[in-house]
C-alpha atoms as a PDB file:
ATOM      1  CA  UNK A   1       0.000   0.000   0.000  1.00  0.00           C
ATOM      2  CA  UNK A   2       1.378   3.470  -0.613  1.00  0.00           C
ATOM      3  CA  UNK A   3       2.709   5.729   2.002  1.00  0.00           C
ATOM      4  CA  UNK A   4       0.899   8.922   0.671  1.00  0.00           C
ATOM      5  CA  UNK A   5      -2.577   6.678   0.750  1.00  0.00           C
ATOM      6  CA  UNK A   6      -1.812   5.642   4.203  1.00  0.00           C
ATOM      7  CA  UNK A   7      -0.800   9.276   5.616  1.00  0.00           C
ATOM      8  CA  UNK A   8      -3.921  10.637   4.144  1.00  0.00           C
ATOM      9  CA  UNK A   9      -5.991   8.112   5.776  1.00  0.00           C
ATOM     10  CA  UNK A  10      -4.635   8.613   8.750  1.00  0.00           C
ATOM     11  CA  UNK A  11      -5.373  12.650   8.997  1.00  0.00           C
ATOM     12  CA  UNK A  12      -8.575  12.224   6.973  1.00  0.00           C
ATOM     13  CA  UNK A  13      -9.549   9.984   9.959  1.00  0.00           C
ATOM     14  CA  UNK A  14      -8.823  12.735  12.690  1.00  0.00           C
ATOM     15  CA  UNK A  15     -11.697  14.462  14.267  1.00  0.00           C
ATOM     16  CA  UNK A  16     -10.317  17.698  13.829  1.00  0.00           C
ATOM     17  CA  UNK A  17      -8.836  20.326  10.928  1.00  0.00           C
ATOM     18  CA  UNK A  18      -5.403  19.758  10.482  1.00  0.00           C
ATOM     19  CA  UNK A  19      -3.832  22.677   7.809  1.00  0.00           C
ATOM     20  CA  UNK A  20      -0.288  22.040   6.603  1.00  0.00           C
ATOM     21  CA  UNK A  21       1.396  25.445   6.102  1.00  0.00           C
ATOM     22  CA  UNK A  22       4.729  25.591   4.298  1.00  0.00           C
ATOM     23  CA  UNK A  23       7.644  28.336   4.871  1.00  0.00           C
ATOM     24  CA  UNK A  24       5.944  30.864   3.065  1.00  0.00           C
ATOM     25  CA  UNK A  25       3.010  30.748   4.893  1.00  0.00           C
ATOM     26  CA  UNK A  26       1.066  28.565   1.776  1.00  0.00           C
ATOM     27  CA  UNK A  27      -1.372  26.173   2.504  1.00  0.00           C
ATOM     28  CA  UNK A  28      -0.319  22.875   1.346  1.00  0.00           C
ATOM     29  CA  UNK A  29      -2.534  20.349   2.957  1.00  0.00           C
ATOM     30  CA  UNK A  30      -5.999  19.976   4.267  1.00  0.00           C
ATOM     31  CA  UNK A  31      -7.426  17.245   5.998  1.00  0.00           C
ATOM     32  CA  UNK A  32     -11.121  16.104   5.092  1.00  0.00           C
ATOM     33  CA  UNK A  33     -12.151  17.996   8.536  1.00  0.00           C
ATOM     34  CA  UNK A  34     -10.459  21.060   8.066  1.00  0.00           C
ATOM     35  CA  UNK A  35     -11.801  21.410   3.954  1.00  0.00           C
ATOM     36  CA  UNK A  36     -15.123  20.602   5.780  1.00  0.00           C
ATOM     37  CA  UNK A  37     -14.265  23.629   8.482  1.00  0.00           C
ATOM     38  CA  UNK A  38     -13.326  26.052   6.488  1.00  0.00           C
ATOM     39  CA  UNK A  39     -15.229  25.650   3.370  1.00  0.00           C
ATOM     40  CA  UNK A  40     -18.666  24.534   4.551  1.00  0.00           C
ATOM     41  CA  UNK A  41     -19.109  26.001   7.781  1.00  0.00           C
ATOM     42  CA  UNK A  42     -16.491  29.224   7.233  1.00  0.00           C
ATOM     43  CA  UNK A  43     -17.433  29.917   3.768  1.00  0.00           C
ATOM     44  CA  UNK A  44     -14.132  30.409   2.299  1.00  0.00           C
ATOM     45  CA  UNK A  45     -13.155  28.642  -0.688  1.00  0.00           C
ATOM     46  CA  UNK A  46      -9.937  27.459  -2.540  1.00  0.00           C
ATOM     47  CA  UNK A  47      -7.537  27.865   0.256  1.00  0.00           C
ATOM     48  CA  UNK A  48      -5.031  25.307  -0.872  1.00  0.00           C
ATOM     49  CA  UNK A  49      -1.906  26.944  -2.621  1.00  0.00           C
ATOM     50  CA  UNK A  50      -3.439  30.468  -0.812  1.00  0.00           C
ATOM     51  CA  UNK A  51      -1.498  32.157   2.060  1.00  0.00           C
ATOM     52  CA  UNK A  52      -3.060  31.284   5.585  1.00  0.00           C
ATOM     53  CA  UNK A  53      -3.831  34.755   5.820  1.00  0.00           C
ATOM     54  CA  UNK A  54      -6.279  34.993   3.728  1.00  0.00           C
ATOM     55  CA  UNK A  55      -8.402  33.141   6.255  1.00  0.00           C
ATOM     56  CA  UNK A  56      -6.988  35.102   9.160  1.00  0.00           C
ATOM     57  CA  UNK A  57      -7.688  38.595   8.301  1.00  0.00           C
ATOM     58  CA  UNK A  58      -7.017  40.593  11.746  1.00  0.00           C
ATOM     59  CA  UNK A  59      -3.249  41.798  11.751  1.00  0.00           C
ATOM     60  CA  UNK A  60      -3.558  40.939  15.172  1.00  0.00           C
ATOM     61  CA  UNK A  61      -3.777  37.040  14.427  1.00  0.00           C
ATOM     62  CA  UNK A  62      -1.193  37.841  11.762  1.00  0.00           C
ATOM     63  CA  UNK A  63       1.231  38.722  14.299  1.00  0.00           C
ATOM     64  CA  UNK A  64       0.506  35.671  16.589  1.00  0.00           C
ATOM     65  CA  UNK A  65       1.158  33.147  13.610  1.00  0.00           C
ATOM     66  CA  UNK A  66       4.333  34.810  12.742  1.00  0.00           C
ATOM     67  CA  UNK A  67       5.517  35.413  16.025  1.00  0.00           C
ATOM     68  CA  UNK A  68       4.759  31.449  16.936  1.00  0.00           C
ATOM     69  CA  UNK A  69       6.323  30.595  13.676  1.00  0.00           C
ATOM     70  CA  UNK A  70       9.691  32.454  14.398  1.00  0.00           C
ATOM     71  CA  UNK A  71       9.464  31.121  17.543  1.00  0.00           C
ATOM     72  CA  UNK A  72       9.362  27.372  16.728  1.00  0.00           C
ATOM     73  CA  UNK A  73      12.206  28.000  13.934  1.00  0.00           C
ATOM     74  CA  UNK A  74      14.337  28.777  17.044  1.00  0.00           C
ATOM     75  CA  UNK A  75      13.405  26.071  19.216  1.00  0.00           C
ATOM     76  CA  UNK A  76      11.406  23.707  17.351  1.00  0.00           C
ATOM     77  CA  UNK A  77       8.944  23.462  19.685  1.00  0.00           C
ATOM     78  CA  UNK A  78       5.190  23.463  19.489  1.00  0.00           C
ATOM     79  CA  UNK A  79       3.282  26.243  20.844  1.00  0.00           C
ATOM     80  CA  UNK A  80      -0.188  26.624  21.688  1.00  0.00           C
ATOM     81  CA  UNK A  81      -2.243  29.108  20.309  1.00  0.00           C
ATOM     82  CA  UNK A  82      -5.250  29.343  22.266  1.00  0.00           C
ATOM     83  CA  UNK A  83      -8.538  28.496  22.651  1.00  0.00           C
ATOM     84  CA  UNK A  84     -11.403  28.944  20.004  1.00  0.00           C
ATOM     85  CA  UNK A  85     -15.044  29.049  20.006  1.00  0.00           C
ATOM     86  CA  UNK A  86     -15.697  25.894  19.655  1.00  0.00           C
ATOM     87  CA  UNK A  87     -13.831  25.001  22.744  1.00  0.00           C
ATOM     88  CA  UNK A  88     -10.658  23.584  20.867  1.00  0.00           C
ATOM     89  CA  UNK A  89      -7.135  23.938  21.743  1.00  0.00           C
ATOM     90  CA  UNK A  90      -5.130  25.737  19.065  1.00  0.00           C
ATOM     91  CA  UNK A  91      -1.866  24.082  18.076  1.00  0.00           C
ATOM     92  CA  UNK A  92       1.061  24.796  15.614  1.00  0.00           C
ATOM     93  CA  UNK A  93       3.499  22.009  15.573  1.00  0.00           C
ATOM     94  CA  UNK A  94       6.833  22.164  13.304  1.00  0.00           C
ATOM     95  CA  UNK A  95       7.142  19.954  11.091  1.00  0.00           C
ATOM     96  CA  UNK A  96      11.303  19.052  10.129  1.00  0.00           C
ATOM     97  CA  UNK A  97      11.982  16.794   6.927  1.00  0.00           C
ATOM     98  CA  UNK A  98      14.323  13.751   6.789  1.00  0.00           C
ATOM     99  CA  UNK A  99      17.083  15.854   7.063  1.00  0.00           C
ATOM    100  CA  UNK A 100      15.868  17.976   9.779  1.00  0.00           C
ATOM    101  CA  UNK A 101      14.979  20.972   7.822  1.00  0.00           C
ATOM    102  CA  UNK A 102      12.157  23.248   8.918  1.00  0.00           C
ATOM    103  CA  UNK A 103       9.630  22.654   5.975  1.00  0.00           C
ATOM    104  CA  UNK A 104       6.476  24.679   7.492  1.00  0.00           C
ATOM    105  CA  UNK A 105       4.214  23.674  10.549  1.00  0.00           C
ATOM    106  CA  UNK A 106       0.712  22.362  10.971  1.00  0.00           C
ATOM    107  CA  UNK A 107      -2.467  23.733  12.791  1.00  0.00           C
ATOM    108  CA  UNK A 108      -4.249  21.008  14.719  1.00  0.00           C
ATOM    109  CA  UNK A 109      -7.332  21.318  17.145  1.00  0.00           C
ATOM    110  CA  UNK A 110      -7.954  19.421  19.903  1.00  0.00           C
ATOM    111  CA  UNK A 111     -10.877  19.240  22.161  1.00  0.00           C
ATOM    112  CA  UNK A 112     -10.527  21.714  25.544  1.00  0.00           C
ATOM    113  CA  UNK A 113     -12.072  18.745  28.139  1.00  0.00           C
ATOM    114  CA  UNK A 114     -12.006  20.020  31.930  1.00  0.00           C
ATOM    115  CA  UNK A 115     -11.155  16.992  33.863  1.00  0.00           C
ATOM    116  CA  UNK A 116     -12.811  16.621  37.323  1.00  0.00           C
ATOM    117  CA  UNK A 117      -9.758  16.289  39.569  1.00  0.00           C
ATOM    118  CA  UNK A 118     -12.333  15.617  42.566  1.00  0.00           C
ATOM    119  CA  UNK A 119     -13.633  12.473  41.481  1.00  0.00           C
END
């Protein structure tokens, strides 16, 4: 089976948008939930091969994804972004290639559960 079938599978599966954004700040890669995010509910269309900023329009948000993205080409760390209105945890997460190159990061959501520490 081939590795690109298997990846895709694997992030198509996720219950969350994952975005792949190379150095240039390009979209590169969508998962199935993420298309679904952003095109159905979010109403923007053809993002792939745009510049994430064209779906983050406030400088203010422009500044926090370049400031994070500095910021993990220093120490190649992932950083979290926040918390949106959905209740997800914002992530961007570097992503290195085989030769341990910075080639862009990824966004990925997770769900913000409060766990009951009294139980």
């Amino acid at each position: 089976m081939d590795e690109l079938v298997i990846l895709r599978g694997i992030l198509d599966s996720l219950p969350y948008p994952v975005v792949f954004v190379d150095r240039e700040y390009i979209i590169r890669y969508m998962n199935r939930y993420a298309q679904y995010h952003y095109y159905q509910e979010r109403g923007y269309q053809d993002l792939m091969g745009q510049s994430i900023f064209a779906c983050h329009d406030k400088e203010s948000s422009r500044e926090r994804i370049r400031a994070a993205f500095e910021k993990m080409k220093r120490d190649g760390k992932e950083m979290f972004v926040g918390v949106n209105a959905r209740n997800q945890r914002l992530y961007m997460q570097p992503v290195r290639d085989k030769d341990g190159q910075l080639i862009g990061f990824f966004e990925r959501f997770e769900m913000n559960l409060r766990i009951d520490r009294t139980l």
